[in-house]
PDB file of N, CA and C in Angstrom:
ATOM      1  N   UNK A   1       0.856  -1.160   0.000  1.00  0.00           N
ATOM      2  CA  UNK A   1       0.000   0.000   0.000  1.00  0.00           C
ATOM      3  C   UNK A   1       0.902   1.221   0.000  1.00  0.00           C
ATOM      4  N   UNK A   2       0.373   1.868  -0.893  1.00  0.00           N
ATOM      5  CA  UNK A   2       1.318   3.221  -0.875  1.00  0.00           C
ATOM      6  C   UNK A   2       0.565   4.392  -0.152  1.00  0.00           C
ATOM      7  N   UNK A   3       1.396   5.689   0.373  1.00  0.00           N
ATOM      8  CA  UNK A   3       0.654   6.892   0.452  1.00  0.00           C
ATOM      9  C   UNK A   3       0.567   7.551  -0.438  1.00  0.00           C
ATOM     10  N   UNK A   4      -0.524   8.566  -0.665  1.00  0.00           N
ATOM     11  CA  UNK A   4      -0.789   9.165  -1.337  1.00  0.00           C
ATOM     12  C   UNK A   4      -1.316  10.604  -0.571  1.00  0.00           C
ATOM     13  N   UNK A   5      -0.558  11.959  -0.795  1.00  0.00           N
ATOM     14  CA  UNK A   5      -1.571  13.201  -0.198  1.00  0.00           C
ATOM     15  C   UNK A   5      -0.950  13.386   1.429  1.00  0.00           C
ATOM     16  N   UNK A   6      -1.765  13.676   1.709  1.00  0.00           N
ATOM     17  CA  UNK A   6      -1.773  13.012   3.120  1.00  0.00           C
ATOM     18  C   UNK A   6      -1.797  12.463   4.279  1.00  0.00           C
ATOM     19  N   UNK A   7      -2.310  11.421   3.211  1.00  0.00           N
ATOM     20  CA  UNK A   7      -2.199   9.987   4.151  1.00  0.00           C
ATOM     21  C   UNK A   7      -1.151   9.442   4.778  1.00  0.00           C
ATOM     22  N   UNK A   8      -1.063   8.779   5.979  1.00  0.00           N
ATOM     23  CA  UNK A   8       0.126   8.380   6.416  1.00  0.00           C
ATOM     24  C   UNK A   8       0.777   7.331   5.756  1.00  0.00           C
ATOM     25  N   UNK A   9       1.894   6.727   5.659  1.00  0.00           N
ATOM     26  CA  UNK A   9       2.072   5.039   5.311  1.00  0.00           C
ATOM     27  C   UNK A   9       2.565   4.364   6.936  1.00  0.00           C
ATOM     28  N   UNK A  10       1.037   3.311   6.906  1.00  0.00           N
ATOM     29  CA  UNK A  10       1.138   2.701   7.982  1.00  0.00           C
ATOM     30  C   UNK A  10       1.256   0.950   8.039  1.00  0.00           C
ATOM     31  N   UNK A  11       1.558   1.044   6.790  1.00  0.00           N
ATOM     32  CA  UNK A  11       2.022  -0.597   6.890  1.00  0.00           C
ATOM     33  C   UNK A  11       1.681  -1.181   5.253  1.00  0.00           C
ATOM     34  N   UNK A  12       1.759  -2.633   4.990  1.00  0.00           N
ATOM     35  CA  UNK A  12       1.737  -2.334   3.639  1.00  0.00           C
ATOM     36  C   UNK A  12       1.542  -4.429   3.634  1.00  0.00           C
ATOM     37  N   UNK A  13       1.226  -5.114   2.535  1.00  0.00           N
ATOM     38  CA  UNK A  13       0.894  -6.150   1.979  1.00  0.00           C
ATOM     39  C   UNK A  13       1.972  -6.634   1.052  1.00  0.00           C
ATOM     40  N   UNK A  14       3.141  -5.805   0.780  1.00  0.00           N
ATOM     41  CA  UNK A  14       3.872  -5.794  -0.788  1.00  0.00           C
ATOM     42  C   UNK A  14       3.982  -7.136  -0.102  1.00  0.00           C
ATOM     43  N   UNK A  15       4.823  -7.804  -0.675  1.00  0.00           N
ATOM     44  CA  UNK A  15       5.652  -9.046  -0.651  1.00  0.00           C
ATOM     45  C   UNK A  15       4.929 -10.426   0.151  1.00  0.00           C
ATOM     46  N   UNK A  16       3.783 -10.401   0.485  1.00  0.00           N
ATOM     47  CA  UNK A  16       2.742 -11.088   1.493  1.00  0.00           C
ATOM     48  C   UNK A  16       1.999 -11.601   0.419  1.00  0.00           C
ATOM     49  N   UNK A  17       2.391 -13.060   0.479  1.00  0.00           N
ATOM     50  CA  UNK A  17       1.557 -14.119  -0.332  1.00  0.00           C
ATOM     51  C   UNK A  17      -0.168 -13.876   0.233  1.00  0.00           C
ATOM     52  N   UNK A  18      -1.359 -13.408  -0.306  1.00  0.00           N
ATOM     53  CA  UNK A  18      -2.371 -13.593  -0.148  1.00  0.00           C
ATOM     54  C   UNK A  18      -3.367 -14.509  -1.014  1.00  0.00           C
ATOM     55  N   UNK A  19      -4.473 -15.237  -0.346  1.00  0.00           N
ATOM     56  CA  UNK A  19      -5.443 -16.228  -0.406  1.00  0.00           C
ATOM     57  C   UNK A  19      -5.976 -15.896  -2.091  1.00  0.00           C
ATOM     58  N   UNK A  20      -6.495 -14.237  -1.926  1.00  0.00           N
ATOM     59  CA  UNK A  20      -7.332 -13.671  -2.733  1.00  0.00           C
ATOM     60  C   UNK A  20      -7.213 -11.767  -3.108  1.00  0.00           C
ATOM     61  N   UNK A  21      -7.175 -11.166  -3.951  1.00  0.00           N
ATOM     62  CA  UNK A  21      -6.860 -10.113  -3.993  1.00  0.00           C
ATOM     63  C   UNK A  21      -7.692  -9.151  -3.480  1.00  0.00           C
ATOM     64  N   UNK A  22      -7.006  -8.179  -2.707  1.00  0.00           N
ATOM     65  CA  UNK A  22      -7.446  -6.765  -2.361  1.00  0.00           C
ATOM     66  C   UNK A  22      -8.187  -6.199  -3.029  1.00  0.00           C
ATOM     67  N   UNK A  23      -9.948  -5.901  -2.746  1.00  0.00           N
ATOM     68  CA  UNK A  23     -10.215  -5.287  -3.483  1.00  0.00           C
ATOM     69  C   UNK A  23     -11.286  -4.043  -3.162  1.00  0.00           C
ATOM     70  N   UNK A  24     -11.144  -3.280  -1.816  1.00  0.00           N
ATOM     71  CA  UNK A  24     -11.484  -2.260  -1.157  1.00  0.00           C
ATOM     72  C   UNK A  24     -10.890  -2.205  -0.019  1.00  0.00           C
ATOM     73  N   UNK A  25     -10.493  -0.599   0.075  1.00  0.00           N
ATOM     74  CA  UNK A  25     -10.491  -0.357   1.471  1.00  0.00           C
ATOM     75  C   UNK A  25     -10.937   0.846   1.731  1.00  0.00           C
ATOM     76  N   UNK A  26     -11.188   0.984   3.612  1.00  0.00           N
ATOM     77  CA  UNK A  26     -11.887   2.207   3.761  1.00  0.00           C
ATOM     78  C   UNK A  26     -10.660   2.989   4.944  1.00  0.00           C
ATOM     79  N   UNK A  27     -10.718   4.206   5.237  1.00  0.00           N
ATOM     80  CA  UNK A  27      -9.835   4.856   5.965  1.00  0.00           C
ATOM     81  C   UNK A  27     -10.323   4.697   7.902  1.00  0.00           C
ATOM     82  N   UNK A  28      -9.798   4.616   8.308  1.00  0.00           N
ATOM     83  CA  UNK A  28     -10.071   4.256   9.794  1.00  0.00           C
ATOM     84  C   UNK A  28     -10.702   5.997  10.168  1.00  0.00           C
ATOM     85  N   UNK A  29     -11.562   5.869  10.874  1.00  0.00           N
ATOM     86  CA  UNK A  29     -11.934   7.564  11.518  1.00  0.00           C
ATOM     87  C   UNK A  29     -11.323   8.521  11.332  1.00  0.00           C
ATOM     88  N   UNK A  30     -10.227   8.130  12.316  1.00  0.00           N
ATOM     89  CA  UNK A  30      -8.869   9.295  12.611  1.00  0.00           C
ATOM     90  C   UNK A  30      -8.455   9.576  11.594  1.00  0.00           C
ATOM     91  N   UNK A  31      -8.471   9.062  10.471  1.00  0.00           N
ATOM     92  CA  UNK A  31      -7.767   8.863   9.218  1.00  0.00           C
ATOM     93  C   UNK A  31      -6.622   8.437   9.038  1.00  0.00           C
ATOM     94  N   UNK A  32      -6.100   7.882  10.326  1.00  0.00           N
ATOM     95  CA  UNK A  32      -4.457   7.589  10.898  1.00  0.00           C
ATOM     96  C   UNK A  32      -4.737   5.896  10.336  1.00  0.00           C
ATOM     97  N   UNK A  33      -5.215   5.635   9.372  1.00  0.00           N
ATOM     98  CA  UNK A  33      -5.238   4.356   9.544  1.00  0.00           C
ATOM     99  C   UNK A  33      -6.076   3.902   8.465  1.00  0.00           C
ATOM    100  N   UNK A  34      -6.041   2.164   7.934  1.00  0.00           N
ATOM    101  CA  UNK A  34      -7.492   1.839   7.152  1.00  0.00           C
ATOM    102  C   UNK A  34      -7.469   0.152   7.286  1.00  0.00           C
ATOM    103  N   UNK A  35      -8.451  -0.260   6.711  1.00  0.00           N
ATOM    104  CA  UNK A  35      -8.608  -1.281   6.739  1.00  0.00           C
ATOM    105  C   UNK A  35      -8.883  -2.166   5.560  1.00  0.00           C
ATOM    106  N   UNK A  36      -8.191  -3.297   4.572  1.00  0.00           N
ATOM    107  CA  UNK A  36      -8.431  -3.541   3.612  1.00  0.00           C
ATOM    108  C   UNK A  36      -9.366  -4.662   3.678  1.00  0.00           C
ATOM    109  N   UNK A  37     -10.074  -4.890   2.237  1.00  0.00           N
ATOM    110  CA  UNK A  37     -10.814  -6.316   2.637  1.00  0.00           C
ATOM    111  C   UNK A  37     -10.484  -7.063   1.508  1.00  0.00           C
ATOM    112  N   UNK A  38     -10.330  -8.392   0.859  1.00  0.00           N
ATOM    113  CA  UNK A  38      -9.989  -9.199   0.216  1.00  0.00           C
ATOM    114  C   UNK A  38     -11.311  -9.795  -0.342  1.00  0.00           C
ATOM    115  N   UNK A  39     -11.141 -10.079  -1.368  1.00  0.00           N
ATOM    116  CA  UNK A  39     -12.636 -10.992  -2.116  1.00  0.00           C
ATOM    117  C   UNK A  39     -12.998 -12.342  -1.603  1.00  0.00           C
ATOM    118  N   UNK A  40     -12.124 -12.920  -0.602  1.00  0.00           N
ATOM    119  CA  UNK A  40     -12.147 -13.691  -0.120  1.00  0.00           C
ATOM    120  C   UNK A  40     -12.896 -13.539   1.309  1.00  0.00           C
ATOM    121  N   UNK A  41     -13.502 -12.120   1.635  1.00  0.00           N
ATOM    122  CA  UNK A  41     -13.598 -11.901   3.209  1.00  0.00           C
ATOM    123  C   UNK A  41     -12.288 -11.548   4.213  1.00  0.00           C
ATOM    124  N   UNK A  42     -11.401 -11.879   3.651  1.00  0.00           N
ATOM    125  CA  UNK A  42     -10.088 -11.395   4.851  1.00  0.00           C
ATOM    126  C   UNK A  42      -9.839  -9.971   4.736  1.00  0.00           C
ATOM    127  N   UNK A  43      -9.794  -9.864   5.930  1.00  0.00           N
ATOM    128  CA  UNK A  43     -10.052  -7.988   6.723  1.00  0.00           C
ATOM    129  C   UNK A  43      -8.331  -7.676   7.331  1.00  0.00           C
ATOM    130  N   UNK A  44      -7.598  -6.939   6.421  1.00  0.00           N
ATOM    131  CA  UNK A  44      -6.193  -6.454   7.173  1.00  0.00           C
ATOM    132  C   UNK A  44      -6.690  -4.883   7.791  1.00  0.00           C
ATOM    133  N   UNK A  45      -5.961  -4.377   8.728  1.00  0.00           N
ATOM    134  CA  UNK A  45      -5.967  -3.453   9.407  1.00  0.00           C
ATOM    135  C   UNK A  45      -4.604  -2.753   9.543  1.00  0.00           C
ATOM    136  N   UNK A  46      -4.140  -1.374   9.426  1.00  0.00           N
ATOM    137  CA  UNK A  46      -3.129  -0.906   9.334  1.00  0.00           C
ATOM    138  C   UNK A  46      -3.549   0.348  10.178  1.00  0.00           C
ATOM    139  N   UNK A  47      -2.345   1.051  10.487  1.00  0.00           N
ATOM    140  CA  UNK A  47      -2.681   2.070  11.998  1.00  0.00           C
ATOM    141  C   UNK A  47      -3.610   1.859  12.931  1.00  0.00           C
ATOM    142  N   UNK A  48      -4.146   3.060  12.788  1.00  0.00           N
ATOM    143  CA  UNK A  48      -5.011   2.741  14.442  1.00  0.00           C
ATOM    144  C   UNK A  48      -6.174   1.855  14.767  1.00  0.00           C
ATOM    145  N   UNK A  49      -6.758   1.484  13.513  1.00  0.00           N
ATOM    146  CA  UNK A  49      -8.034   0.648  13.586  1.00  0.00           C
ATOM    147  C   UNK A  49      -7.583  -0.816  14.232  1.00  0.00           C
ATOM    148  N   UNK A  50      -8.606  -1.342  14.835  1.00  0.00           N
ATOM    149  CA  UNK A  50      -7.990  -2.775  15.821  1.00  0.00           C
ATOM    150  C   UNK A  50      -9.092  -3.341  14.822  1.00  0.00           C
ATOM    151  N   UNK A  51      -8.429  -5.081  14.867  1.00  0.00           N
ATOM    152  CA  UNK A  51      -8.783  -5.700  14.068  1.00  0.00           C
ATOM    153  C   UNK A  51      -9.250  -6.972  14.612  1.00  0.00           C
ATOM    154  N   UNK A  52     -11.003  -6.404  14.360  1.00  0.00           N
ATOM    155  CA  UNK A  52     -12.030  -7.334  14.982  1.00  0.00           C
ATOM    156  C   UNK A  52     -12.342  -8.780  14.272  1.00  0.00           C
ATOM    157  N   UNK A  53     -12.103  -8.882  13.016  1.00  0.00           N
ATOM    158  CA  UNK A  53     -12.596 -10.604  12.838  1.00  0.00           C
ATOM    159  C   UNK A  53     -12.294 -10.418  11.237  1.00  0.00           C
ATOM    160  N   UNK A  54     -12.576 -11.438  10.735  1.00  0.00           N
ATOM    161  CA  UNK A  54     -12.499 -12.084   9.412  1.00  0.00           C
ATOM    162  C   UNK A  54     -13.149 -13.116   8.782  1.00  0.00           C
ATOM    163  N   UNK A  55     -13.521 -12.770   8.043  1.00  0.00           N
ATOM    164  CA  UNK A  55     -14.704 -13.946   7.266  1.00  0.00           C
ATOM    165  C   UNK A  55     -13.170 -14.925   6.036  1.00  0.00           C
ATOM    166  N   UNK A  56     -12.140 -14.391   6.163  1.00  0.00           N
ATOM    167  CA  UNK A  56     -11.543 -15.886   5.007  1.00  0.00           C
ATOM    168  C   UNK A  56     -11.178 -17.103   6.364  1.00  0.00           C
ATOM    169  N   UNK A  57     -11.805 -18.134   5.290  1.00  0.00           N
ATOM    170  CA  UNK A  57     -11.983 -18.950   5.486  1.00  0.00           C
ATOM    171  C   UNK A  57     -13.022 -19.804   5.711  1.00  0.00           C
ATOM    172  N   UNK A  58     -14.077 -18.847   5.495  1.00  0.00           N
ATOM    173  CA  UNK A  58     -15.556 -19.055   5.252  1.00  0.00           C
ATOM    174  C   UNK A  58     -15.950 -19.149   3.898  1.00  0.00           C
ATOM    175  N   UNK A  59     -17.409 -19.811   4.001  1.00  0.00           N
ATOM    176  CA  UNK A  59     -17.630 -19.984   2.214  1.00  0.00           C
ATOM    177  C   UNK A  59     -18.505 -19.194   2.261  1.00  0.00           C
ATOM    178  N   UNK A  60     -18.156 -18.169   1.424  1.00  0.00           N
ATOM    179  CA  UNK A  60     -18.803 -17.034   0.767  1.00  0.00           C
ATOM    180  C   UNK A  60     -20.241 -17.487  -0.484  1.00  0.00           C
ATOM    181  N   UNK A  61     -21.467 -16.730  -0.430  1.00  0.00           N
ATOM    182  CA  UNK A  61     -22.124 -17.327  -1.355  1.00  0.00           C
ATOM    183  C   UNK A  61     -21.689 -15.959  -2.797  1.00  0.00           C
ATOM    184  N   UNK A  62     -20.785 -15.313  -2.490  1.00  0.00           N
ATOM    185  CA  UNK A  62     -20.317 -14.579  -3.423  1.00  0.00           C
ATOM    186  C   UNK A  62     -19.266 -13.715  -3.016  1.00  0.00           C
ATOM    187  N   UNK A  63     -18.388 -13.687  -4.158  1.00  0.00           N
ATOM    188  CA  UNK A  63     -17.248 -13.268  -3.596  1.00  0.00           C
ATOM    189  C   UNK A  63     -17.012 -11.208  -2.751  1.00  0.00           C
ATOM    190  N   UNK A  64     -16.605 -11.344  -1.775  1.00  0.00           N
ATOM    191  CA  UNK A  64     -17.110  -9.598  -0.827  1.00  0.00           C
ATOM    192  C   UNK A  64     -16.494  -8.675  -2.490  1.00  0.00           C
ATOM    193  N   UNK A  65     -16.837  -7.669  -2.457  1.00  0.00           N
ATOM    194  CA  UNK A  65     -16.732  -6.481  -3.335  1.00  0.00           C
ATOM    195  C   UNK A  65     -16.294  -5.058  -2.988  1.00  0.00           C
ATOM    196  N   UNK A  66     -16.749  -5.061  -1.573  1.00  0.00           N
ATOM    197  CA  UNK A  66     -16.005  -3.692  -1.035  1.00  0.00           C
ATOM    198  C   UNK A  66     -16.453  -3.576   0.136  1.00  0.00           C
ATOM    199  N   UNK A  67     -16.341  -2.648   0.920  1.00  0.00           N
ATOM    200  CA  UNK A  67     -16.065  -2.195   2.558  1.00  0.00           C
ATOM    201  C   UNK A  67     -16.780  -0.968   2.999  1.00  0.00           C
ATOM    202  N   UNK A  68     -17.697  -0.652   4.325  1.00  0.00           N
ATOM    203  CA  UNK A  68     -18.157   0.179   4.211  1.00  0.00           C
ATOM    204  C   UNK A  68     -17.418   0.430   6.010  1.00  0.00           C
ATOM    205  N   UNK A  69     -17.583   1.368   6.130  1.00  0.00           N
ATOM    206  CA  UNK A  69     -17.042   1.709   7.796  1.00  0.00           C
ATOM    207  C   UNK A  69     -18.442   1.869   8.385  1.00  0.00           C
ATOM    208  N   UNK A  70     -18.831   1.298   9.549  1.00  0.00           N
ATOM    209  CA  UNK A  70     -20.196   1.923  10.286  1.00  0.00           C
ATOM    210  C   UNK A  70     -19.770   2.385  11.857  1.00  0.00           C
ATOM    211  N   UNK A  71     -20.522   3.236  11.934  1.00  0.00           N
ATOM    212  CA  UNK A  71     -20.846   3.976  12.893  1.00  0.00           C
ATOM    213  C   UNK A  71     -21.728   3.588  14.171  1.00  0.00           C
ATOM    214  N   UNK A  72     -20.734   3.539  15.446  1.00  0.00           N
ATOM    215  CA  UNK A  72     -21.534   2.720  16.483  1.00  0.00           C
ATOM    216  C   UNK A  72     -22.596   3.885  16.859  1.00  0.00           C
ATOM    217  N   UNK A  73     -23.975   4.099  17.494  1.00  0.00           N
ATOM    218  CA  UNK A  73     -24.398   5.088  18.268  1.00  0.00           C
ATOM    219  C   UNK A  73     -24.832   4.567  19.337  1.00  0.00           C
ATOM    220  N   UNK A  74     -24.468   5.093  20.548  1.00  0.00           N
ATOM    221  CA  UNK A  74     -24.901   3.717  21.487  1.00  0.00           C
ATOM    222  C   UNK A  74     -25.750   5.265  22.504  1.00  0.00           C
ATOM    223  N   UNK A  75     -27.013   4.610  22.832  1.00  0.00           N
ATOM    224  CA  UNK A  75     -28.053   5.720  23.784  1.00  0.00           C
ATOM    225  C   UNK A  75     -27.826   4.881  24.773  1.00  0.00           C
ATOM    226  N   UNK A  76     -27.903   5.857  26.019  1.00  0.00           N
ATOM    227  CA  UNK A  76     -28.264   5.198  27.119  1.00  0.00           C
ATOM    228  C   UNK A  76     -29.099   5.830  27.852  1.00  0.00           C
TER     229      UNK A  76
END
């Protein structure tokens, strides 16, 4: 993964044999960060975003396409 602008470079995939290719990612909040997803379901995480789970290795009834970030709102 390269930077671009100014984005940080917070880590990167080059040389990392993967399952299935990269094919969205979204920027973590802070923007210090993002998270890629693979067509396969596998979820990498780079800077600040923590990295909650992963669907590779699951059978997909179609292969994922892209990534959306959601927004917790929690009322109490």
């Amino acid at each position: 993964m390269l930077a671009y602008g100014h984005a940080p470079n917070v880590g990167s995939l080059a040389g990392k044999p993967l399952e299935a290719p990269i094919v969205a990612m979204s920027p973590s909040p802070s923007g210090k960060g993002s998270w890629l997803v693979a067509s396969d379901g596998g979820i990498f995480s780079f800077g600040d975003p923590a990295f909650h789970s992963s669907a590779a290795g699951t059978t997909l009834q179609q292969p994922v396409a892209g990534i959306v970030r959601a927004l917790a709102v929690f009322l109490s």
